[in-house]
C-alpha atoms as a PDB file:
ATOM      1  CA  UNK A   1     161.886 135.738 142.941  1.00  0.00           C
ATOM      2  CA  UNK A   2     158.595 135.873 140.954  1.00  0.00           C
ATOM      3  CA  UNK A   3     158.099 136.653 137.354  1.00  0.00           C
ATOM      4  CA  UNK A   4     156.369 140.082 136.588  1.00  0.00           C
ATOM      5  CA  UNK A   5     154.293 140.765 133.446  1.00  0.00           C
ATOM      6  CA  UNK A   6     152.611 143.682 132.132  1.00  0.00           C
ATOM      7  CA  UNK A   7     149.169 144.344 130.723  1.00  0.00           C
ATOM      8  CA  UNK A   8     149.193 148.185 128.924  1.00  0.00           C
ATOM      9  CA  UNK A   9     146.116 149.905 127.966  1.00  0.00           C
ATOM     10  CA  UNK A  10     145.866 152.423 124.805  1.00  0.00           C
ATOM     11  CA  UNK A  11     143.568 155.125 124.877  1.00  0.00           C
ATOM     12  CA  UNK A  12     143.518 157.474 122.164  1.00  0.00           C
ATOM     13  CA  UNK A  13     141.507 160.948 122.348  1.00  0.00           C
ATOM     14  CA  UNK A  14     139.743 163.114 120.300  1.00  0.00           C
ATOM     15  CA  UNK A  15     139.950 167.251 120.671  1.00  0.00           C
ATOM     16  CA  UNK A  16     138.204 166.594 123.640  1.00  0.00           C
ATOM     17  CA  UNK A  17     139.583 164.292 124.894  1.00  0.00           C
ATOM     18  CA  UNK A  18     136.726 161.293 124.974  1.00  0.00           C
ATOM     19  CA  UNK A  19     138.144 158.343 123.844  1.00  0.00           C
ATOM     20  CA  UNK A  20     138.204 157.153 120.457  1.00  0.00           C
ATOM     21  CA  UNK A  21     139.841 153.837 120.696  1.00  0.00           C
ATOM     22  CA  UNK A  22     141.196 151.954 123.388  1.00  0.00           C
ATOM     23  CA  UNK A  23     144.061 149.216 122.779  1.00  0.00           C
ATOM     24  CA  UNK A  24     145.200 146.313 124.993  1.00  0.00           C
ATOM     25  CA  UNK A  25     148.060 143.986 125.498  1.00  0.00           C
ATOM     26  CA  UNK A  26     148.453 141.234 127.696  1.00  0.00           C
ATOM     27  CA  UNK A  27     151.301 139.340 126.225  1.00  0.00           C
ATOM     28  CA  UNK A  28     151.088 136.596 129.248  1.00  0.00           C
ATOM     29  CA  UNK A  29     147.661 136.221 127.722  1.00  0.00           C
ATOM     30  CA  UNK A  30     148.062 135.730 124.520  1.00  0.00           C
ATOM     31  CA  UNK A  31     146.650 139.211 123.916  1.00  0.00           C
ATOM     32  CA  UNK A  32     148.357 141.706 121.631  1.00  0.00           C
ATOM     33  CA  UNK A  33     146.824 145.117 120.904  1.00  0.00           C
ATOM     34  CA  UNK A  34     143.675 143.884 120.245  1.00  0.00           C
ATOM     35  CA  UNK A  35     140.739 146.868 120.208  1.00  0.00           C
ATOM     36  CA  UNK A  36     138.257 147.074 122.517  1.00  0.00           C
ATOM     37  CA  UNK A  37     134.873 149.531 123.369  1.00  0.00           C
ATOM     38  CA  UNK A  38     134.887 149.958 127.281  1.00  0.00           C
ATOM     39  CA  UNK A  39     136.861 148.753 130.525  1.00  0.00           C
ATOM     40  CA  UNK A  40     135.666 148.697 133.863  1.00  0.00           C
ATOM     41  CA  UNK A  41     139.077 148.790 135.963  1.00  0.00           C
ATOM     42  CA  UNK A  42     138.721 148.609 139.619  1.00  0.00           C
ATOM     43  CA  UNK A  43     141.820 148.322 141.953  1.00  0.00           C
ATOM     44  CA  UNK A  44     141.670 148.305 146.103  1.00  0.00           C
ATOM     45  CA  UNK A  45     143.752 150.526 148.041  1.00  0.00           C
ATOM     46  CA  UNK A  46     144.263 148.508 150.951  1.00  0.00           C
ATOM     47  CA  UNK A  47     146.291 151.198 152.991  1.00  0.00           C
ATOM     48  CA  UNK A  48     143.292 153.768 152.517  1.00  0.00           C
ATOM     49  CA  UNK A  49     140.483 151.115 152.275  1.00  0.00           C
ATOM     50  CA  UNK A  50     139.047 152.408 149.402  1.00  0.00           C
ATOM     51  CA  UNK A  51     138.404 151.015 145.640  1.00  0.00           C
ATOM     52  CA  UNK A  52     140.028 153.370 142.919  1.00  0.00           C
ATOM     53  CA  UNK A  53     138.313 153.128 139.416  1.00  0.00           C
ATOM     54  CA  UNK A  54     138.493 153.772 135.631  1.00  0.00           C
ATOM     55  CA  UNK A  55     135.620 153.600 133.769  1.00  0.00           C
ATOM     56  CA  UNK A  56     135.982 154.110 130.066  1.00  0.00           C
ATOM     57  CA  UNK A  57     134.682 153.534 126.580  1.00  0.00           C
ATOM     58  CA  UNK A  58     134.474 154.991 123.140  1.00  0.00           C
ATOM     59  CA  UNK A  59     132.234 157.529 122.202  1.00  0.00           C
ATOM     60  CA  UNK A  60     130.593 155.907 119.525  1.00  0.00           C
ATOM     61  CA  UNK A  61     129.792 152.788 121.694  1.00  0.00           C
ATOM     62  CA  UNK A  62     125.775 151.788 121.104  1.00  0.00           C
ATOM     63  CA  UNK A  63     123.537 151.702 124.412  1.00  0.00           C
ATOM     64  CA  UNK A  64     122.395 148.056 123.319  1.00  0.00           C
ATOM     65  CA  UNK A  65     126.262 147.312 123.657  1.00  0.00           C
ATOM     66  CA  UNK A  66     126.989 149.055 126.817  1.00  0.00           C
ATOM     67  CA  UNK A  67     123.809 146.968 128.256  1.00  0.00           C
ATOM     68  CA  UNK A  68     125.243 143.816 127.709  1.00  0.00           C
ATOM     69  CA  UNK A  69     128.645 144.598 128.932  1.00  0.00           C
ATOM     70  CA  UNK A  70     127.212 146.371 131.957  1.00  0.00           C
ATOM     71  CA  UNK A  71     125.356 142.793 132.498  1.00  0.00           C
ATOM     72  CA  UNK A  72     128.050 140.562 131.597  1.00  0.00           C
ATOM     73  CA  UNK A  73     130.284 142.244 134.626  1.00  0.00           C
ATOM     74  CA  UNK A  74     127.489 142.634 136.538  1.00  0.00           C
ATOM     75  CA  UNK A  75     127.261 138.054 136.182  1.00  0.00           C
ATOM     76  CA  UNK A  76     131.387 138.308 136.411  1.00  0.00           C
ATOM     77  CA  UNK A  77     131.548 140.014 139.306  1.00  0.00           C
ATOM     78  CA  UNK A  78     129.465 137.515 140.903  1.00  0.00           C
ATOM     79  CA  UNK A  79     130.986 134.902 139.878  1.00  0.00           C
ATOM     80  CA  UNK A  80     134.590 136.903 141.293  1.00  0.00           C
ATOM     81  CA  UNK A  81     132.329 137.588 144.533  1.00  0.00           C
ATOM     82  CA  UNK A  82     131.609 133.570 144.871  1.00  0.00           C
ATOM     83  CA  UNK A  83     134.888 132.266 144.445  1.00  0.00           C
ATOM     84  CA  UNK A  84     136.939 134.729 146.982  1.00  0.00           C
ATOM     85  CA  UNK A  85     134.362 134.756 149.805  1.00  0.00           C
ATOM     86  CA  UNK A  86     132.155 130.862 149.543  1.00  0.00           C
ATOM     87  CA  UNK A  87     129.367 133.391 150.355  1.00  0.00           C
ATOM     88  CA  UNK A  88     127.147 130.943 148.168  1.00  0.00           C
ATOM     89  CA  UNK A  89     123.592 133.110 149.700  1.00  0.00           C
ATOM     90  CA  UNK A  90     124.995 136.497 148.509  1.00  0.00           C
ATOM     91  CA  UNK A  91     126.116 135.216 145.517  1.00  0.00           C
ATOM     92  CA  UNK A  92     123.088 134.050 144.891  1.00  0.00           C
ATOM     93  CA  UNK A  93     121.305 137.165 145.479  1.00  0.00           C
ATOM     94  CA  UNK A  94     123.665 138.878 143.000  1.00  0.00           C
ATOM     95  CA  UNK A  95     122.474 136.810 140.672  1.00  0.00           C
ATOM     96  CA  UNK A  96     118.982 137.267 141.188  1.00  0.00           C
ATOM     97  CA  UNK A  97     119.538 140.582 140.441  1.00  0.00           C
ATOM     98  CA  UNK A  98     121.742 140.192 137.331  1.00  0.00           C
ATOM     99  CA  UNK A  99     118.814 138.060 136.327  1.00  0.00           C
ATOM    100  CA  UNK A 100     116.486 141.197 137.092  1.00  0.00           C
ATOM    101  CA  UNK A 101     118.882 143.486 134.969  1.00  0.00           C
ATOM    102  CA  UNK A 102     118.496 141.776 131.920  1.00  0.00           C
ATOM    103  CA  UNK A 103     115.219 140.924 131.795  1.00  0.00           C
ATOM    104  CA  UNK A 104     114.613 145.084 132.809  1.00  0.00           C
ATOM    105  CA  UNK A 105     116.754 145.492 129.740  1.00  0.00           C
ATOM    106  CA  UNK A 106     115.366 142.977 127.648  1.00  0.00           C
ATOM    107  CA  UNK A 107     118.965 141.309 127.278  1.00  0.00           C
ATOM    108  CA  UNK A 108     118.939 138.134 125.697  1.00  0.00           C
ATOM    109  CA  UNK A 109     121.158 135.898 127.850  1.00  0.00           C
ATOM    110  CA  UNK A 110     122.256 133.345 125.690  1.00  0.00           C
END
């Protein structure tokens, strides 16, 4: 039998219940309620063949922020995209346009 593990996510909420803080722990990866801004969480249904979401982050998160992160999955997710399908042209034209989001957003890709 295989070994399970658990990754828990934290987030606490004002009066109105935005999010103030969101905690993580990954203890497989080393990671132990460390703090963190926003999460993108995307998991596939595969009985109702549709992609369930939760996108979070705190309310005092700065736009400058959320445009990097917003790139930096955007460059992920390509990377994810190459590996599980070898579609090298498609990744490709993902990355044309994560190149085309950050220079729109004057992101400094370093």
């Amino acid at each position: 039998m295989g070994k399970n593990t658990n990754i828990s996510i934290e987030v606490q909420l004002d009066e109105n219940k935005i999010p103030e803080k969101i905690i993580w722990s990954a203890p497989d990866g080393g990671v132990n309620e460390e703090e963190a801004q926003a999460l993108l969480m995307s998991l596939w249904d595969g009985k109702n063949q549709e992609t369930l979401r939760m996108d979070l982050w705190v309310k005092e998160m700065p736009i400058d922020q959320m445009n990097v992160f917003f790139h930096q999955s955007l460059v992920t997710m390509s990377q994810t995209f190459l590996r599980a399908t070898q579609d090298e042209k498609m990744a490709a034209t993902m990355n044309d346009f994560c190149d085309f989001f950050a220079e729109k957003l004057k992101i400094d890709r370093k």
